[in-house]
Protein backbone atom coordinates (compact mmCIF):
# COMPACT_ATOMS: atom_id res chain seq x y z
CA UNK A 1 0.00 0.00 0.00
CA UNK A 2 1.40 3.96 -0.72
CA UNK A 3 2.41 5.42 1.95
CA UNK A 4 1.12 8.75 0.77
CA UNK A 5 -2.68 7.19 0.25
CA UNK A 6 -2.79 5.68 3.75
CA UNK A 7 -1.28 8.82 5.09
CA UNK A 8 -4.07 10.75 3.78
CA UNK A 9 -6.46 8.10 5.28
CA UNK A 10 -4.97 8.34 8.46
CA UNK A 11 -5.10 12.55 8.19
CA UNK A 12 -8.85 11.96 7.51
CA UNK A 13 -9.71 9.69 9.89
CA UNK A 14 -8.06 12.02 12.39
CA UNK A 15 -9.75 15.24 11.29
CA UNK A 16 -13.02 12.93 11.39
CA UNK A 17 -12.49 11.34 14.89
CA UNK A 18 -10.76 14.34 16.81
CA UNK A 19 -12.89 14.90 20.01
CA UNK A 20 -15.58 12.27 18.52
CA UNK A 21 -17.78 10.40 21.10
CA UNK A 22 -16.36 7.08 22.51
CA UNK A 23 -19.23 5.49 21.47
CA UNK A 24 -17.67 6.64 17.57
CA UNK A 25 -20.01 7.95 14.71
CA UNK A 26 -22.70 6.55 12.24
CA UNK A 27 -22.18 5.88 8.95
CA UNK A 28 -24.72 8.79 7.93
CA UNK A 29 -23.30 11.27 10.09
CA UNK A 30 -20.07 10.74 9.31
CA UNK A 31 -20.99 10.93 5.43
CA UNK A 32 -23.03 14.06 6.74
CA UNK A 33 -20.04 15.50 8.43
CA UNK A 34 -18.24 15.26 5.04
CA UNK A 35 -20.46 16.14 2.61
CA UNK A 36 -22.50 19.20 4.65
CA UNK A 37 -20.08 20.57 7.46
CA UNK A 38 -16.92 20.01 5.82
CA UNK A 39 -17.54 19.83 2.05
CA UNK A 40 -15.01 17.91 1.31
CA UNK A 41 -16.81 15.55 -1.10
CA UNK A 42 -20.35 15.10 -2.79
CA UNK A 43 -23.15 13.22 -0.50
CA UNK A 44 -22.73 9.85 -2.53
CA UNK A 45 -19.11 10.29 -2.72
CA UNK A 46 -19.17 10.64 1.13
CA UNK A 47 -21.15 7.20 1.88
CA UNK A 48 -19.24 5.32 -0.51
CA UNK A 49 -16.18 6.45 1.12
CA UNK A 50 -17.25 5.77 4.62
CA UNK A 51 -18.37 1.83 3.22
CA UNK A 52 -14.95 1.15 1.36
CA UNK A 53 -13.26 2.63 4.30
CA UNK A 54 -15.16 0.24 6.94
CA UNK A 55 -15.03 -2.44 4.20
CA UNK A 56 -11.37 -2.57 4.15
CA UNK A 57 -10.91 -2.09 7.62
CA UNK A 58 -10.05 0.92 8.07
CA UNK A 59 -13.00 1.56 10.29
CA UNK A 60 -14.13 -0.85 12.97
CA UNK A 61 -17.52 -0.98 14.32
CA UNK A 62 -20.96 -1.51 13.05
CA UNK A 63 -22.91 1.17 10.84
CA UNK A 64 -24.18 2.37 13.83
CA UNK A 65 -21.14 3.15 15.30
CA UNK A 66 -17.71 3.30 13.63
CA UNK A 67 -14.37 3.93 14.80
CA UNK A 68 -10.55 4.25 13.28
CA UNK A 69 -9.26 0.59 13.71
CA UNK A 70 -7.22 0.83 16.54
CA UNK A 71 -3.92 0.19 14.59
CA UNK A 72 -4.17 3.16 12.63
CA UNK A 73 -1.64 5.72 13.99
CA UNK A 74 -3.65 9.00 13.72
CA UNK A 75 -1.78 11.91 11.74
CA UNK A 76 -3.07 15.40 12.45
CA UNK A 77 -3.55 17.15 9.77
CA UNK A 78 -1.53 20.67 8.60
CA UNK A 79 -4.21 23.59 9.43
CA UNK A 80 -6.59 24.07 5.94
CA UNK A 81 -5.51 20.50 4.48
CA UNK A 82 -8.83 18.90 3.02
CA UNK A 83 -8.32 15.42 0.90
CA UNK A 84 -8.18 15.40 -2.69
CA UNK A 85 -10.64 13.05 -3.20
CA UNK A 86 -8.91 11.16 -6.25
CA UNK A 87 -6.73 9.60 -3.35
CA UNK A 88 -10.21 8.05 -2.38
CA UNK A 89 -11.17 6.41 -5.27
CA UNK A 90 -9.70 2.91 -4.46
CA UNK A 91 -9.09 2.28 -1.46
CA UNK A 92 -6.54 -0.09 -0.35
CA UNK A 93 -7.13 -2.93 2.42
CA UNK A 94 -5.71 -2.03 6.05
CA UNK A 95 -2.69 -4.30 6.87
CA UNK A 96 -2.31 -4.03 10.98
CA UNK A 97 1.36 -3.42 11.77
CA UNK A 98 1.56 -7.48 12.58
CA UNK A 99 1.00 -8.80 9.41
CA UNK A 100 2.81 -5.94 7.39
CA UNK A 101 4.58 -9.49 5.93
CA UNK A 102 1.95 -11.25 4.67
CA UNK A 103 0.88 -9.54 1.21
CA UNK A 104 -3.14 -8.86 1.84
CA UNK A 105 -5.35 -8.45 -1.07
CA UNK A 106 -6.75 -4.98 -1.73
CA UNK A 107 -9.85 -6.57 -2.27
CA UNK A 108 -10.81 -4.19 -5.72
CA UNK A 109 -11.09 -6.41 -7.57
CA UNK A 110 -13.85 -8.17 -5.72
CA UNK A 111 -16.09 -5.04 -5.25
CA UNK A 112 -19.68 -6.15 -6.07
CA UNK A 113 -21.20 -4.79 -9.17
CA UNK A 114 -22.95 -2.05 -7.57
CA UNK A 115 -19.37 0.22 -7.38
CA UNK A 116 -18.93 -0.37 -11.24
CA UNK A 117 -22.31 1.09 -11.73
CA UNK A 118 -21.39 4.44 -9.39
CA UNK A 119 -18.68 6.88 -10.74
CA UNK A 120 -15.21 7.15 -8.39
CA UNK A 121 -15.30 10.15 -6.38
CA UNK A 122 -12.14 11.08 -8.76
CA UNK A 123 -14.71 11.66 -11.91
CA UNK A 124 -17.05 14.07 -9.65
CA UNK A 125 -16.16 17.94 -8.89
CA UNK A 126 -12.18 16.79 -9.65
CA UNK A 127 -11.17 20.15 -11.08
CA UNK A 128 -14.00 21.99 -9.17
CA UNK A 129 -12.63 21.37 -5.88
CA UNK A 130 -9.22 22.16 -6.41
CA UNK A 131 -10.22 25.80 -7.49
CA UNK A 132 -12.46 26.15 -4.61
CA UNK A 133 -9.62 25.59 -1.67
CA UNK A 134 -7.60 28.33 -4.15
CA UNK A 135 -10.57 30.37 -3.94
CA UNK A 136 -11.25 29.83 -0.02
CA UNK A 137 -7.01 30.15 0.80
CA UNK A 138 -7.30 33.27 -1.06
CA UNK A 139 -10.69 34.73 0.97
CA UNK A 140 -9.18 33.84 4.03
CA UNK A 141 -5.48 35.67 2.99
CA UNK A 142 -7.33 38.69 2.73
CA UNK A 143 -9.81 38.97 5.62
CA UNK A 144 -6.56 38.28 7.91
CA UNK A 145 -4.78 40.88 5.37
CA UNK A 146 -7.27 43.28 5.90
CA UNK A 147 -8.96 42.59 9.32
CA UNK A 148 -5.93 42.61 11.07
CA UNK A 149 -6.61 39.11 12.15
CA UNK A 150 -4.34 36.10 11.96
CA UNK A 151 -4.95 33.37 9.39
CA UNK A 152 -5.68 30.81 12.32
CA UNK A 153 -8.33 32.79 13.44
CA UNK A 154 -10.20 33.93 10.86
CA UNK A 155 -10.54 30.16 10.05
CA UNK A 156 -11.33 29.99 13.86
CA UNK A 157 -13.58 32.30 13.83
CA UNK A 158 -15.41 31.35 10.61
CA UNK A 159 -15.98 27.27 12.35
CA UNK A 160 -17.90 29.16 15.02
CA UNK A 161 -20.44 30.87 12.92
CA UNK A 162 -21.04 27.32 10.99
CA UNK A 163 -21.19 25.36 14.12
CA UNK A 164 -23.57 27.91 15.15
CA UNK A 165 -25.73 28.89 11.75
CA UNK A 166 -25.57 25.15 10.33
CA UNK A 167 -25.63 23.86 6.85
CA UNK A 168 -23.26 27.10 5.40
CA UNK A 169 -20.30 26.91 2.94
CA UNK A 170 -17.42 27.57 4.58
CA UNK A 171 -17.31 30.32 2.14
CA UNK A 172 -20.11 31.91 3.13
CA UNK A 173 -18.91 31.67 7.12
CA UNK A 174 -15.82 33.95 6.25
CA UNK A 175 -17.97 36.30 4.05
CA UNK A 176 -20.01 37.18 7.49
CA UNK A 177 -16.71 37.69 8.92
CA UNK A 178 -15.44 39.80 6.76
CA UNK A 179 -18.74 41.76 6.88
CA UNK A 180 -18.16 41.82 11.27
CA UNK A 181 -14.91 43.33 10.68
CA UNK A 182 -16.47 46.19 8.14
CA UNK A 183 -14.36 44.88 5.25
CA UNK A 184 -15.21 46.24 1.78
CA UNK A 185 -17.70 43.54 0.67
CA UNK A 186 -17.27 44.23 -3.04
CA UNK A 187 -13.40 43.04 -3.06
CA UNK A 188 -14.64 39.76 -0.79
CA UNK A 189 -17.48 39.07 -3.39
CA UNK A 190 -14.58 39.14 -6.20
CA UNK A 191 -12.71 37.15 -4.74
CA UNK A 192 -15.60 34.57 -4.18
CA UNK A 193 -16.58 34.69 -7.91
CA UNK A 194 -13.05 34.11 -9.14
């Protein structure tokens, strides 16, 4: 297995699980917390993920509740990553650090039919996404520009109001910012259509 594609699972699974419950998370919330709070991937994308991911052991548990195998060494992730969700489209088996010998079949191959007849996450909102963290990494580089405000928190900042307003683009969190700190709107609405 790459190194660099289970590092990126591990990075997920730690931005996913940080401060979860004990009891872990659903299957639907976590695809929830994906798709809605974080936007990292499309809805479907996000529950096919979370199956191939508790398929191949990466997560333990039952639907109900799922947690990172307890072999996975968690890797924080660098503030503002977000996976690139071609990384995602196959998704290698989890050897545990015991068997790291013993070759273990990834297991693609024997997907049932129902993942040839979805598209990978790779072929959905590939190029799309990339311009958007541009887009947001730019929005947030001037609100701290202009604000006065450090980078940390104006991403800080901009968590609160969607932990406290609910289903709204991250986007959208640091325009309201930006507005709270009397910012000229019109150079924060350019920057969001670019």
């Amino acid at each position: 297995m790459s190194d660099r594609r289970a590092d990126e699972i591990a990075r997920l699974l730690h931005a996913s699980f940080h401060g979860a419950p004990d009891q872990g998370i659903s299957t639907p919330d976590l695809a929830r917390m994906w798709a809605l709070e974080l936007q990292w991937f499309s809805p479907v994308d996000s529950m096919v993920i979370a199956d191939r991911l508790h398929e191949f052991g990466w997560l333990v548990g039952d639907g109900v509740s799922l947690m990172p195998n307890p072999y996975i060494e968690l890797l924080p992730p660098d503030l503002g990553w977000q996976p690139f969700s071609g990384s995602f489209a196959v998704i290698p088996a989890f050897v545990p650090p015991s068997t790291n010998d013993a070759p273990e079949p990834t297991q693609s191959e024997s997907r049932p039919s129902q993942s040839k007849e979805q598209k990978p996450p790779t072929e959905q909102s590939h190029h799309p996404s990339d311009c958007a963290e541009d887009n947001i990494q730019a929005l947030i580089a001037h609100v701290a520009r202009k604000s006065g405000l450090e980078r940390r928190e104006v991403i800080r900042r901009a968590q609160r109001k969607r932990r406290a307003l609910g289903p709204v683009t991250l986007r959208m969190a640091i325009a309201l910012l930006a507005r709270e700190q009397r910012l000229d709107m019109q150079e924060v609405l350019e920057i969001i259509e670019s």
